[in-house]
Each structure stands twice: as C-alpha cells, then as structure tokens.
Protein backbone atom coordinates (compact mmCIF):
# COMPACT_ATOMS: atom_id res chain seq x y z
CA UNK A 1 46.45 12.72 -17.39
CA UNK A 2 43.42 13.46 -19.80
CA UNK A 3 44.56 14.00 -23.75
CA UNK A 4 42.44 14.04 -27.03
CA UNK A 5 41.79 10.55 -28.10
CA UNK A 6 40.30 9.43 -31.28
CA UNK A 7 38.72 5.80 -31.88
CA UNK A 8 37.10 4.83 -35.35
CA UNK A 9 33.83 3.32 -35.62
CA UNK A 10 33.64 0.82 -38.11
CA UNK A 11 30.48 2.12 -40.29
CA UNK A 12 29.78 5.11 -38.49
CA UNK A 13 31.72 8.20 -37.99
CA UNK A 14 35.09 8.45 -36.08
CA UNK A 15 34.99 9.59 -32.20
CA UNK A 16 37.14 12.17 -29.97
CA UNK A 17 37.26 12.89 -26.80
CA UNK A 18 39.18 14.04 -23.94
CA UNK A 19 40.05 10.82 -21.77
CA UNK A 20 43.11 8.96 -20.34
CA UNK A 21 43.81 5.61 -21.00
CA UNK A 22 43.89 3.32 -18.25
CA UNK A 23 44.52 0.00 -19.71
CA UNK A 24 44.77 -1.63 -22.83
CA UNK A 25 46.03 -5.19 -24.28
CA UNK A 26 46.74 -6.72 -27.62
CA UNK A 27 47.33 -10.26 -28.98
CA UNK A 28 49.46 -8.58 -31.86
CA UNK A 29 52.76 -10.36 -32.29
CA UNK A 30 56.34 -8.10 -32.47
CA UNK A 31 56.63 -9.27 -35.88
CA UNK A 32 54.73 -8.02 -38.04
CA UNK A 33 54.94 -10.90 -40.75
CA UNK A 34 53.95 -13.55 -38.51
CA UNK A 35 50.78 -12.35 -37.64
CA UNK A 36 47.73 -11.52 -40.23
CA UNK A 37 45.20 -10.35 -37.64
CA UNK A 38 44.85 -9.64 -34.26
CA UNK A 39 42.75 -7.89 -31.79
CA UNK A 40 43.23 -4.70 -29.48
CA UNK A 41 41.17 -3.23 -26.21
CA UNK A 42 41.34 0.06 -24.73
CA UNK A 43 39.63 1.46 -21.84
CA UNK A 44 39.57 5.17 -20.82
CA UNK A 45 38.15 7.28 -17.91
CA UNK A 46 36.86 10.34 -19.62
CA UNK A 47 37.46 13.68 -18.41
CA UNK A 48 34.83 14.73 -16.19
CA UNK A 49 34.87 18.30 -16.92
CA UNK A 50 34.98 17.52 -20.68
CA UNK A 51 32.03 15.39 -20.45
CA UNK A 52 30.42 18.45 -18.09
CA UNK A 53 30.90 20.62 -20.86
CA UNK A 54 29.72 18.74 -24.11
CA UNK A 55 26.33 18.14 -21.64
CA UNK A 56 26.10 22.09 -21.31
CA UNK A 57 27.05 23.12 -24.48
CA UNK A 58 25.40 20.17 -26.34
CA UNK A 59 22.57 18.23 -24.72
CA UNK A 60 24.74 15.12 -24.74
CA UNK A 61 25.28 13.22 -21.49
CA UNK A 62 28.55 11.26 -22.00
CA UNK A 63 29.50 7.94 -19.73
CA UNK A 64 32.31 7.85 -17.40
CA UNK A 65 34.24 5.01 -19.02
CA UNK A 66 34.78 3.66 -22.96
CA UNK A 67 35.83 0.72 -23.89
CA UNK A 68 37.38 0.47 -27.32
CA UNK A 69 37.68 -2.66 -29.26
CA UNK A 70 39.29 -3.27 -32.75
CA UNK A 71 39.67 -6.31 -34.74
CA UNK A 72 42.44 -5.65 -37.84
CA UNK A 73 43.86 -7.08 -40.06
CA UNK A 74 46.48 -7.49 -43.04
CA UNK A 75 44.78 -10.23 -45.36
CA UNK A 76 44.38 -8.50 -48.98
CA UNK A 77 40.58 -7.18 -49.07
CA UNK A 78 40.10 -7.75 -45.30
CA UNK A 79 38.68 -4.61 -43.48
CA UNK A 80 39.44 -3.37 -39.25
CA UNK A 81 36.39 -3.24 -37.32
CA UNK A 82 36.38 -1.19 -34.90
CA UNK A 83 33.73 -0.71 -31.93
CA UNK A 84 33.47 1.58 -28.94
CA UNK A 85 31.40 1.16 -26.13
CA UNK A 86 30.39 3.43 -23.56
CA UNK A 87 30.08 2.40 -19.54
CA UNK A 88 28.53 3.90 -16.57
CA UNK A 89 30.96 2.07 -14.07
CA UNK A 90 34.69 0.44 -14.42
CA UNK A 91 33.10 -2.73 -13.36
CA UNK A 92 30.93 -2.24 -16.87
CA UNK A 93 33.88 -2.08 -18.95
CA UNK A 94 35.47 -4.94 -17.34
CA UNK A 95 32.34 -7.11 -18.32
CA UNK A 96 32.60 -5.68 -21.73
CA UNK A 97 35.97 -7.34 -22.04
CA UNK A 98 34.58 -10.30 -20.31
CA UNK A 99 32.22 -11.34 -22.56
CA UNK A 100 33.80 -9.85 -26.18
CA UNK A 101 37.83 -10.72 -25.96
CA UNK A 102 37.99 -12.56 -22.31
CA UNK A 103 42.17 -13.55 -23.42
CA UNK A 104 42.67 -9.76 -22.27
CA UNK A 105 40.37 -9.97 -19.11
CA UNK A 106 44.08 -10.70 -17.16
CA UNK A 107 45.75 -8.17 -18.48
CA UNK A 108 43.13 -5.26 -18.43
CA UNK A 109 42.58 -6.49 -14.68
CA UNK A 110 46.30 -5.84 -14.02
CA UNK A 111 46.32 -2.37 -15.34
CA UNK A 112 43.16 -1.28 -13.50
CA UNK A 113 44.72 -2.44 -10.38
CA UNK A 114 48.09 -1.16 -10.81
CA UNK A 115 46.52 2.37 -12.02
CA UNK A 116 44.42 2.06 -8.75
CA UNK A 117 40.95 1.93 -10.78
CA UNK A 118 39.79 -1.60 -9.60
CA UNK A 119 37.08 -2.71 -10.34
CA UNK A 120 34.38 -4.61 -7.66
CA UNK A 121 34.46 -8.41 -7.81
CA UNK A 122 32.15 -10.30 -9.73
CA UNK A 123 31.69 -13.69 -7.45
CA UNK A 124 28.37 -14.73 -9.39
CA UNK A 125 29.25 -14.20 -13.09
CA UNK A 126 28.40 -16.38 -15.53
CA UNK A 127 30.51 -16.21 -18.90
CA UNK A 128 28.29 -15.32 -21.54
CA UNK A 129 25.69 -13.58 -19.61
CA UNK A 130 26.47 -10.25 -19.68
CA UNK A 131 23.62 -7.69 -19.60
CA UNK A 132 25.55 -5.04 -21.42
CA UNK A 133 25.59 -7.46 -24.56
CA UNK A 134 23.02 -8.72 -26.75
C-alpha cells in the first residue's frame, strides 16, 4: 500500500513522496544506552501513478525504486547523515546496499523475497564494483 514518505537529505533539502516500503534493516540495538550509533536502510517502490503525475505536472521523471540510507548517531556534537538514492530496477537498489552497508544485504534480500519483489541474481558480482557508486 503506497503512503506519503519523507526521507532527509543530509545537506540538501528533505524529500516526499508517495511510495511503500518494501524492506528495511537496522543494526540499532533495543537499548538505547548501549548503542551510540548505528545505521538504517530503506527501500521503497514508488507509486507509479504518483511518479506519472509529478512527470506531467512537473517535468520531473522520477525512478521506480529509492533506497534510503542513514547513518545517526547520539555522541554530543555528532550529526545523522542521511542519503537517498534513486534506482531504475530492484536489482539496482539491492547493489546499492551491496556495496554501501552489505551487513543488511541478508536481511533486505529476505524482505524482497517474502514481499514477492525479488530481485535477479547477481552470479558475477564483484564486491566493490558497483557501477551505481563512485
């Protein structure tokens, strides 16, 4: 089911969007004292007819899939960053995870599979080598 999300940018200004989430992992503790930072991934499909009307109304083609990343944390003077990436294919957003925080690759996988959007596998990848990162 597609709902308004929102996703900070870290540097540039916040994003929304109509999308549904279809998987997303973190390496954040149930405690919160025991843990001073930790990492989160999110990947959404994004509406189609959303995405059919901001390219009418607006000029601006949007991708099928995001992938959104955030780094926080709780140390005094430490900032989140936040990223969000935008994909043409599922099997893009898995290699997104791949190569930027691989400890979630299992879990994302899982989802995907269990929400029926599985991605193609990869027999020939390389870590590191991902053409959607520089």
């Amino acid at each position: 089911m597609y709902s308004k999300q929102h996703l900070n940018i870290s540097g540039k200004r916040s994003v929304t969007f109509m999308a549904e989430l279809i998987a997303h992992a973190s390496n954040r503790e149930t405690s919160e004292e025991t843990k001073d930072s930790w990492d989160r991934v999110a990947v959404y499909k994004i509406d189609p007819d959303w995405a059919a009307k901001q390219e009418r109304e607006n000029g601006v083609k949007i991708l099928p899939y995001t992938v959104g990343i955030a780094r926080c944390t709780r140390w005094k003077g430490g900032r989140d960053r936040f990223k969000v990436i935008d994909t043409n294919t599922i099997e893009q957003a898995v290699d997104i995870v791949r190569s930027r925080i691989p400890i979630f690759l299992h879990q994302i996988e899982e989802q995907l599979r269990l929400n029926n959007t599985q991605p193609e596998p990869v027999e020939d990848y390389e870590p590191g080598r991902s053409p959607l990162v520089t």
